[in-house]
PDB file of N, CA and C in Angstrom:
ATOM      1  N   UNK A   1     -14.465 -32.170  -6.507  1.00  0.00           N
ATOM      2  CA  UNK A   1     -13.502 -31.138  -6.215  1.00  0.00           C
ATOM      3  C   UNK A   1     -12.348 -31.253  -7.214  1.00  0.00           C
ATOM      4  N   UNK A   2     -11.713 -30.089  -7.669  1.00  0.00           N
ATOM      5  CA  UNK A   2     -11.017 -30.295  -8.717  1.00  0.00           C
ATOM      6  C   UNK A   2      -9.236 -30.392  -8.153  1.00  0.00           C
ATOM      7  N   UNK A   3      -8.478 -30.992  -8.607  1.00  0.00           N
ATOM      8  CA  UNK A   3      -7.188 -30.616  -8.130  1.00  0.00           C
ATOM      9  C   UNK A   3      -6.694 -29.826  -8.680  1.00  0.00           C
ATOM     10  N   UNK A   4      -5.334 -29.449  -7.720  1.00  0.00           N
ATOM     11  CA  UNK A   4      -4.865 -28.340  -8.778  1.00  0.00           C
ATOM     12  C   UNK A   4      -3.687 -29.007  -9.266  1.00  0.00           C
ATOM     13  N   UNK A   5      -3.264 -28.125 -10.300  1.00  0.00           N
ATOM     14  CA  UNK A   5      -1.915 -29.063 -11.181  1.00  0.00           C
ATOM     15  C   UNK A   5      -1.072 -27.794 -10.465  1.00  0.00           C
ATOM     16  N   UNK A   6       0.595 -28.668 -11.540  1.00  0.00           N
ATOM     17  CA  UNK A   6       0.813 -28.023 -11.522  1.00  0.00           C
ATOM     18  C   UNK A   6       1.373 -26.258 -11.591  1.00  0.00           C
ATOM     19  N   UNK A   7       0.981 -26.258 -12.888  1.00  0.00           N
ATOM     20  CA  UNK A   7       0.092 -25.199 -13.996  1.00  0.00           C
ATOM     21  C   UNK A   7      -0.295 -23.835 -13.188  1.00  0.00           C
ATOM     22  N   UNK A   8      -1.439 -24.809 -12.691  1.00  0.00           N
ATOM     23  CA  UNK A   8      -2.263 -23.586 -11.683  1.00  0.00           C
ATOM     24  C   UNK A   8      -1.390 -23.352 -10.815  1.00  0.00           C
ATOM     25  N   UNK A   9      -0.545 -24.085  -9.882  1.00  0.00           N
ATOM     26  CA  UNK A   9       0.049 -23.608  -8.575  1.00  0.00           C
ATOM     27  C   UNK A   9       1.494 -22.684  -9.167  1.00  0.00           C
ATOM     28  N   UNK A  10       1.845 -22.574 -10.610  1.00  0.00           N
ATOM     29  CA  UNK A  10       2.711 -21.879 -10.443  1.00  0.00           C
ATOM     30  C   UNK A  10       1.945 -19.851 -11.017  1.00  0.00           C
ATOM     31  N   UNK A  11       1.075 -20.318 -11.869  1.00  0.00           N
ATOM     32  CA  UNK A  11      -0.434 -19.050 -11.917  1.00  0.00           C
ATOM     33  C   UNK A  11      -0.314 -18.471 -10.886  1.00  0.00           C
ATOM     34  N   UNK A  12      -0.761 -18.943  -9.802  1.00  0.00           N
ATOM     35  CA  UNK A  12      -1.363 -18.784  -8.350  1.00  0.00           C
ATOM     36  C   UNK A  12       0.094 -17.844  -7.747  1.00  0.00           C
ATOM     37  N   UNK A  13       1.007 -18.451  -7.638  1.00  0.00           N
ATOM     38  CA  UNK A  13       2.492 -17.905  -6.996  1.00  0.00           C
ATOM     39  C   UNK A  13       3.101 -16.755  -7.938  1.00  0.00           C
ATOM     40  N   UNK A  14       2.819 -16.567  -9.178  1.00  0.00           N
ATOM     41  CA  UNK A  14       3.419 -15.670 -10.215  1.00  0.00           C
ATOM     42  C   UNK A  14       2.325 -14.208  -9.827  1.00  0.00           C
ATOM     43  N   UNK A  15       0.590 -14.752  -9.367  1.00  0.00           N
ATOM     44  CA  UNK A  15       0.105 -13.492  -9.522  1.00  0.00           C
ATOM     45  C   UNK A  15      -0.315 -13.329  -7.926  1.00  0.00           C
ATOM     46  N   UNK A  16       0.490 -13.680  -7.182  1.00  0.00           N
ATOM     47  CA  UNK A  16       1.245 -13.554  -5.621  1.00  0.00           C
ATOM     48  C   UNK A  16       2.426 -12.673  -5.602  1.00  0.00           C
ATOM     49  N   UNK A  17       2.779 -13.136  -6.518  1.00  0.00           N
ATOM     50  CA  UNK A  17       4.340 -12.312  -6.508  1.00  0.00           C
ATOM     51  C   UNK A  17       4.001 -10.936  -7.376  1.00  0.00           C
ATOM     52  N   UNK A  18       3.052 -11.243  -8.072  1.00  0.00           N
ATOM     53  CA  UNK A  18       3.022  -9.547  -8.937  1.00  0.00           C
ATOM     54  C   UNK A  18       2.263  -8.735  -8.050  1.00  0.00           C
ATOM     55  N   UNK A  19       1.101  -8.940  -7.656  1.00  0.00           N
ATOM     56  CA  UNK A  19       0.220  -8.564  -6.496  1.00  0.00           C
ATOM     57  C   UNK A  19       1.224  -7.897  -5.399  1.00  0.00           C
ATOM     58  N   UNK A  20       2.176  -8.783  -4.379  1.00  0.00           N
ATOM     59  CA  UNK A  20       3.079  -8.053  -3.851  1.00  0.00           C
ATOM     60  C   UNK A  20       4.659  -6.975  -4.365  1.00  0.00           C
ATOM     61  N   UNK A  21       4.457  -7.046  -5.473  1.00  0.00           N
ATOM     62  CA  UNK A  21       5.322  -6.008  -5.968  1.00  0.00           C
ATOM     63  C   UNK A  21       4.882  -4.914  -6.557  1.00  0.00           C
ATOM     64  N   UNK A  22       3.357  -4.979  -6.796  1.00  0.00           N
ATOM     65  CA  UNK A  22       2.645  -3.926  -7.499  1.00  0.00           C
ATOM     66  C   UNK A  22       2.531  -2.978  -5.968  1.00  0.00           C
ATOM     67  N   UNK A  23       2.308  -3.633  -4.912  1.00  0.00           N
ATOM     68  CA  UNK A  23       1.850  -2.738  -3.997  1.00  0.00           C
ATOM     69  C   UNK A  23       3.003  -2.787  -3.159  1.00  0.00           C
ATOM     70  N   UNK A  24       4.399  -3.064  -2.898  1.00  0.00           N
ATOM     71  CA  UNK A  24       6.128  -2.735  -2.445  1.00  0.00           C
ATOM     72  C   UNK A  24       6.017  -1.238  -3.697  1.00  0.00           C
ATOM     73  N   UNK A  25       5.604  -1.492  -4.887  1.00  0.00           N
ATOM     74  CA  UNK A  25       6.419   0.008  -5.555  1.00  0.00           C
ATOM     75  C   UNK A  25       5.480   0.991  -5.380  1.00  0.00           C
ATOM     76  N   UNK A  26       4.186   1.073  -5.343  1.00  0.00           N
ATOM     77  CA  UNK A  26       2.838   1.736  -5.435  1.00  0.00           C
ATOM     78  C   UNK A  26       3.710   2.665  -3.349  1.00  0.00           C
ATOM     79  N   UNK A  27       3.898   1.300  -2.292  1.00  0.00           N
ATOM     80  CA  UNK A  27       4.634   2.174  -1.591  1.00  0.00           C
ATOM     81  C   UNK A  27       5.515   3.244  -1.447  1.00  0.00           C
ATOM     82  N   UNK A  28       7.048   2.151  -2.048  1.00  0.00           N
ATOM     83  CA  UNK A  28       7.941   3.410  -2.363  1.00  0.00           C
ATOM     84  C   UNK A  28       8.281   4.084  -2.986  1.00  0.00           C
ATOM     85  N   UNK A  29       7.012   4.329  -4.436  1.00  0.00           N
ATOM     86  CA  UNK A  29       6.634   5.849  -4.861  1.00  0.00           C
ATOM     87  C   UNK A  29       6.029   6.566  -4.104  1.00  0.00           C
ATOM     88  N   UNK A  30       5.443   6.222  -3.324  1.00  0.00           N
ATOM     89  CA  UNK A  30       4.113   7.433  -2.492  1.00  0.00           C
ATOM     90  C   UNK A  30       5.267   7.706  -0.828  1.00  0.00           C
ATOM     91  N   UNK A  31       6.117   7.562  -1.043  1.00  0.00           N
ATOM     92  CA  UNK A  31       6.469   6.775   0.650  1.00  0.00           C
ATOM     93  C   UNK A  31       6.521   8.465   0.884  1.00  0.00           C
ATOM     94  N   UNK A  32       7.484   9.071  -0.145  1.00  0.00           N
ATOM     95  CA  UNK A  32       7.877  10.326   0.575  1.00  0.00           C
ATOM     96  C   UNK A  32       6.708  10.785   0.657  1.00  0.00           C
ATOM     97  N   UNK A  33       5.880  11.346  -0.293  1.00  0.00           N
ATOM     98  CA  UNK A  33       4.998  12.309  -0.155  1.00  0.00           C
ATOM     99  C   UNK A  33       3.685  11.654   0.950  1.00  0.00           C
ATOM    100  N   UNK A  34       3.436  10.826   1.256  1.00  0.00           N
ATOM    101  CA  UNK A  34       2.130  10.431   2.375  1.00  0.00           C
ATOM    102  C   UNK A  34       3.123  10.263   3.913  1.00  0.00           C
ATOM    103  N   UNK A  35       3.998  10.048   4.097  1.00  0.00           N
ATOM    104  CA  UNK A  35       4.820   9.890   5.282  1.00  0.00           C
ATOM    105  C   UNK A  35       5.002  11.307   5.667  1.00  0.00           C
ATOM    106  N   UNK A  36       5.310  12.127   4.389  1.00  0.00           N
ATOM    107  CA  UNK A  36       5.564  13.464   5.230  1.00  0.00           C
ATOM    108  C   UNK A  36       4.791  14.510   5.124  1.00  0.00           C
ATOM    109  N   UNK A  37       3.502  14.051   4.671  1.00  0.00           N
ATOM    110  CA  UNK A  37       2.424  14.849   4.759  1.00  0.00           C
ATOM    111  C   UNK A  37       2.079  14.341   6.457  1.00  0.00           C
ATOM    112  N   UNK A  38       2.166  13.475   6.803  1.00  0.00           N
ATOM    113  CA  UNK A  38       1.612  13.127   7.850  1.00  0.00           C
ATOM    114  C   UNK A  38       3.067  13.393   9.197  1.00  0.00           C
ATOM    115  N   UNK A  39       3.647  13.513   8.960  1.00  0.00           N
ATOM    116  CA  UNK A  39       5.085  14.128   9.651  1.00  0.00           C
ATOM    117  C   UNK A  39       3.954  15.185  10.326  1.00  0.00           C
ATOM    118  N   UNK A  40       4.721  15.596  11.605  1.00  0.00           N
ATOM    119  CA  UNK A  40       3.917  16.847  12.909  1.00  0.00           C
ATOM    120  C   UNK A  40       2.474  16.916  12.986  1.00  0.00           C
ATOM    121  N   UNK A  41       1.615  16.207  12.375  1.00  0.00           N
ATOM    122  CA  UNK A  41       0.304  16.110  12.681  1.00  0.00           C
ATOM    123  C   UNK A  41       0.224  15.044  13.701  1.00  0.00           C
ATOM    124  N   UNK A  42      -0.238  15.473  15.058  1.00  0.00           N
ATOM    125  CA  UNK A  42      -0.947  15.096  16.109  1.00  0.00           C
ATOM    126  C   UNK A  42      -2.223  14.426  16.417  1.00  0.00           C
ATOM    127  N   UNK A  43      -3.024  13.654  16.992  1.00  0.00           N
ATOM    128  CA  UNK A  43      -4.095  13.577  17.075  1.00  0.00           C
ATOM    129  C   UNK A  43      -4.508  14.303  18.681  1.00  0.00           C
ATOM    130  N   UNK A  44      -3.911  14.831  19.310  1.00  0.00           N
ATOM    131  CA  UNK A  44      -3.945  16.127  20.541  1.00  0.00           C
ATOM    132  C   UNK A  44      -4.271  17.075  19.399  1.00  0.00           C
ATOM    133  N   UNK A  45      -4.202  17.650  18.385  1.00  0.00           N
ATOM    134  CA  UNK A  45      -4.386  18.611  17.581  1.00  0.00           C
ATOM    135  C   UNK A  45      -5.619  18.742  16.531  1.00  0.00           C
ATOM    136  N   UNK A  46      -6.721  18.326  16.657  1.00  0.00           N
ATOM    137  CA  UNK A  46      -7.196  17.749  15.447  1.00  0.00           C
ATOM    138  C   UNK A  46      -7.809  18.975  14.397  1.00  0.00           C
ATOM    139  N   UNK A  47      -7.358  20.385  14.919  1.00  0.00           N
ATOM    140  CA  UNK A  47      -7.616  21.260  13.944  1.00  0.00           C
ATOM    141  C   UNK A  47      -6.307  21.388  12.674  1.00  0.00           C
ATOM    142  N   UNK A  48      -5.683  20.927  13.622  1.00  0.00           N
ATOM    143  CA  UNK A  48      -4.338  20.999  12.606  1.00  0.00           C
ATOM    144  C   UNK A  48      -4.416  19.878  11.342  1.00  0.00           C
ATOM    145  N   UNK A  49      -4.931  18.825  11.939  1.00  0.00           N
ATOM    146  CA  UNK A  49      -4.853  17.891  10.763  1.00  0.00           C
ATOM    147  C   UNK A  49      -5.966  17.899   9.369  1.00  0.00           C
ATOM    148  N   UNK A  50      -7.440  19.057   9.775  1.00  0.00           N
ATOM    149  CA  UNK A  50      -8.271  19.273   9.601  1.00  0.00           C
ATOM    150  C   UNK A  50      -7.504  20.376   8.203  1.00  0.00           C
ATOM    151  N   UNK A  51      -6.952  21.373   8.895  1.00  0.00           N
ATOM    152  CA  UNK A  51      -6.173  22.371   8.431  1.00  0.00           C
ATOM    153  C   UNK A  51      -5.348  22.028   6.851  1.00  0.00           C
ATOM    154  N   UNK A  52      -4.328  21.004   7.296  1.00  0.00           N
ATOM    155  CA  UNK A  52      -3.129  20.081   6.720  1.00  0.00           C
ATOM    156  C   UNK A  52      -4.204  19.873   5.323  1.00  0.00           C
ATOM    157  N   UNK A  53      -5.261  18.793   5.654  1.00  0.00           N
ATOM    158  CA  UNK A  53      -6.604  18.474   4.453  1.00  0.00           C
ATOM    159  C   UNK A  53      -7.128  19.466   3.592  1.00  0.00           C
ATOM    160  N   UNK A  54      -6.740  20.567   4.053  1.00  0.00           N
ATOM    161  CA  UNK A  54      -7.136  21.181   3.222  1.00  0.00           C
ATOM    162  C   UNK A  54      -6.552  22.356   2.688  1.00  0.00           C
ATOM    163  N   UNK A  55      -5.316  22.010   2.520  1.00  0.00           N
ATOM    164  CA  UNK A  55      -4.075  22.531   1.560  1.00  0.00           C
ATOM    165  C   UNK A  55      -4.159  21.881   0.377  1.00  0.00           C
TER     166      UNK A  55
END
């Protein structure tokens, strides 16, 4: 079994930390437009959301 140094464990935490910031901004670029596409759609409604899909 190999150990890890410490080399690798800071690798490991750098593409942890890019990984979670690629997908924090990938969020709050999309936030407005998928949050408020989905704003007044119901699942009591499901023609509406059917509807919404296909705008």
């Amino acid at each position: 079994m190999s150990e890890l140094t410490t080399e690798q464990l800071i690798k490991i935490i750098l593409g942890i930390l890019v990984v979670v910031a690629v997908v924090a901004g990938l969020y709050f670029f999309f936030k407005t437009q998928i949050i408020e596409f989905f704003n007044g759609l119901s699942p009591a409604n499901p023609n509406k959301i059917f509807m919404a899909l296909g705008k």
